[in-house]
Protein backbone atom coordinates (compact mmCIF):
# COMPACT_ATOMS: atom_id res chain seq x y z
CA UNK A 1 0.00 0.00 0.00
CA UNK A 2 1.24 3.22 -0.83
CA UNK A 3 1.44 6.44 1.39
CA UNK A 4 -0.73 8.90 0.72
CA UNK A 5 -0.23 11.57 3.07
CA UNK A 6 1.82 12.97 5.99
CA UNK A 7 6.21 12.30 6.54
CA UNK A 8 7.77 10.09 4.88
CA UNK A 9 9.04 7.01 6.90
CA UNK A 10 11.99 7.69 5.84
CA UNK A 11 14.49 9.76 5.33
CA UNK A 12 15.81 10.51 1.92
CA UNK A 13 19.12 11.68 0.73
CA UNK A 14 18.55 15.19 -1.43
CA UNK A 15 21.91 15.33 -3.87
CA UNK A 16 24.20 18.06 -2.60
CA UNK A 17 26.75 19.89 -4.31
CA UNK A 18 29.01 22.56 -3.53
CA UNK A 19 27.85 26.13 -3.45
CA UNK A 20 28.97 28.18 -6.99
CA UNK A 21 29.09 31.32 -4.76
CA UNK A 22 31.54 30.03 -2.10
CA UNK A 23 33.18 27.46 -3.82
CA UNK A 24 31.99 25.01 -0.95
CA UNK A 25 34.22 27.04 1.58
CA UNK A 26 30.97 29.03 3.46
CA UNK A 27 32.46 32.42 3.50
CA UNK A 28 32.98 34.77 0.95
CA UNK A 29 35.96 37.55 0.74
CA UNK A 30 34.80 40.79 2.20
CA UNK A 31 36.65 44.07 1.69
CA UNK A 32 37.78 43.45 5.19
CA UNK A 33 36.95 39.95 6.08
CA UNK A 34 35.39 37.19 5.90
CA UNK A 35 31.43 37.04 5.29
CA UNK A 36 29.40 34.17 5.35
CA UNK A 37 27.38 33.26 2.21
CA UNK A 38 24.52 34.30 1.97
CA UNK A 39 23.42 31.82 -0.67
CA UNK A 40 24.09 28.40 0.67
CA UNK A 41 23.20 29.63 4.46
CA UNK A 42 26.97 29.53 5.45
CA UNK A 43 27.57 25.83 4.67
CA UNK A 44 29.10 25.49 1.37
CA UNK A 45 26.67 23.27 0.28
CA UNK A 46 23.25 23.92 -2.16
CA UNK A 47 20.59 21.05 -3.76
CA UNK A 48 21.88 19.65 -7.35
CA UNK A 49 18.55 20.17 -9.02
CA UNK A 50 17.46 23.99 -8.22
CA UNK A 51 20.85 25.58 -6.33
CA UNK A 52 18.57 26.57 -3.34
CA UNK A 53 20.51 26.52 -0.02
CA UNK A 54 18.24 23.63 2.24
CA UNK A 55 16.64 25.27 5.49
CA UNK A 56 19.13 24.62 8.65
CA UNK A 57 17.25 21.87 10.07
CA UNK A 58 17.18 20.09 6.52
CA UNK A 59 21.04 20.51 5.75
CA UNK A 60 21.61 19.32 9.57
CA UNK A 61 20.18 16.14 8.20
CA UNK A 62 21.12 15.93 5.16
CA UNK A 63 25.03 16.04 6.18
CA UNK A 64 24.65 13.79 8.71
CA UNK A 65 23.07 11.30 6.16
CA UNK A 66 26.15 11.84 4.08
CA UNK A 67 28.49 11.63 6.98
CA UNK A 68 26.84 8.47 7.79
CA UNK A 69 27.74 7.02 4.26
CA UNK A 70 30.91 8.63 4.01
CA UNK A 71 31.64 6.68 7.69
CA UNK A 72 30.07 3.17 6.56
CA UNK A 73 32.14 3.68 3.28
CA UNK A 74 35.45 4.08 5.07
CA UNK A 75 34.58 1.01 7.43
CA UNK A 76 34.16 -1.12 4.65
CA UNK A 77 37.51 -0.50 3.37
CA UNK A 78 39.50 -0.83 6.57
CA UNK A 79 38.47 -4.36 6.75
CA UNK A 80 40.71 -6.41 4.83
CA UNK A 81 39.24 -8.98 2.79
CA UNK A 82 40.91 -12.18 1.84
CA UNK A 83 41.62 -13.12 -2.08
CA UNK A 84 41.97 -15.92 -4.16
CA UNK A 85 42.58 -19.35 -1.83
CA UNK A 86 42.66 -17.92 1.32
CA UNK A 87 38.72 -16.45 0.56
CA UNK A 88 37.48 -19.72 0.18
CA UNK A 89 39.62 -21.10 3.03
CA UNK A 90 38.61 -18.53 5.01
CA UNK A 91 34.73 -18.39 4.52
CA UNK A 92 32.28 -20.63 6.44
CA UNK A 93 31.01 -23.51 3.92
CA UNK A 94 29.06 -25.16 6.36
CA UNK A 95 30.01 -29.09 5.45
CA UNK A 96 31.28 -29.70 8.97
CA UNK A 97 29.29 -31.22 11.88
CA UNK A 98 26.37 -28.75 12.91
CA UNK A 99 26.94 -26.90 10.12
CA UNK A 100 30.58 -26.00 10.93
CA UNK A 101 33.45 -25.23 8.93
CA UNK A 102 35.28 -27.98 7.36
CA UNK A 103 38.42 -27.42 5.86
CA UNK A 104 40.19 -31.26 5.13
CA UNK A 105 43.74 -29.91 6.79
């Protein structure tokens, strides 16, 4: 059944990318300092499709939804999988006793 009405159960990832303004860095160059952009609400980042900045509680979300990925991402490639004959050595096949692994050393 589809949803009809009221939030979404879930929340979805809007594509981001880097303010044209700012460059992605948040500030602009003043004539005497620093100023924060105006256009992507000081965070260097607008939505792909329209270049709006995202209202603060949206972006909050948003990059932590990316942050999330970006984190899951890096975990994936710490762990160090095995190749060639030590992968199948070293995965479960399940012919042992109980459903164990059996390897025939």
């Amino acid at each position: 059944m589809r949803k009809s009405h009221g939030p979404a159960f879930s929340k979805q990832m809007i594509e981001l990318v880097q303010c044209p303004t700012c460059k992605g860095k948040a500030v602009i160059k003043g004539v005497f300092h620093d100023l924060a952009c105006a256009q992507c609400n000081a965070s260097g980042w607008v939505v792909a499709a329209t270049g709006e900045a995202l209202p603060l509680e949206e972006l909050v979300t948003q990059l932590s939804l990316r942050l999330q990925a970006a984190q899951r991402h890096i975990s994936e490639l710490k762990q160090p999988r095995a190749t060639g004959p030590e992968a199948i050595y070293q995965e479960g096949n399940r012919r042992g006793a109980g459903g164990s692994n059996r390897t025939l050393d």
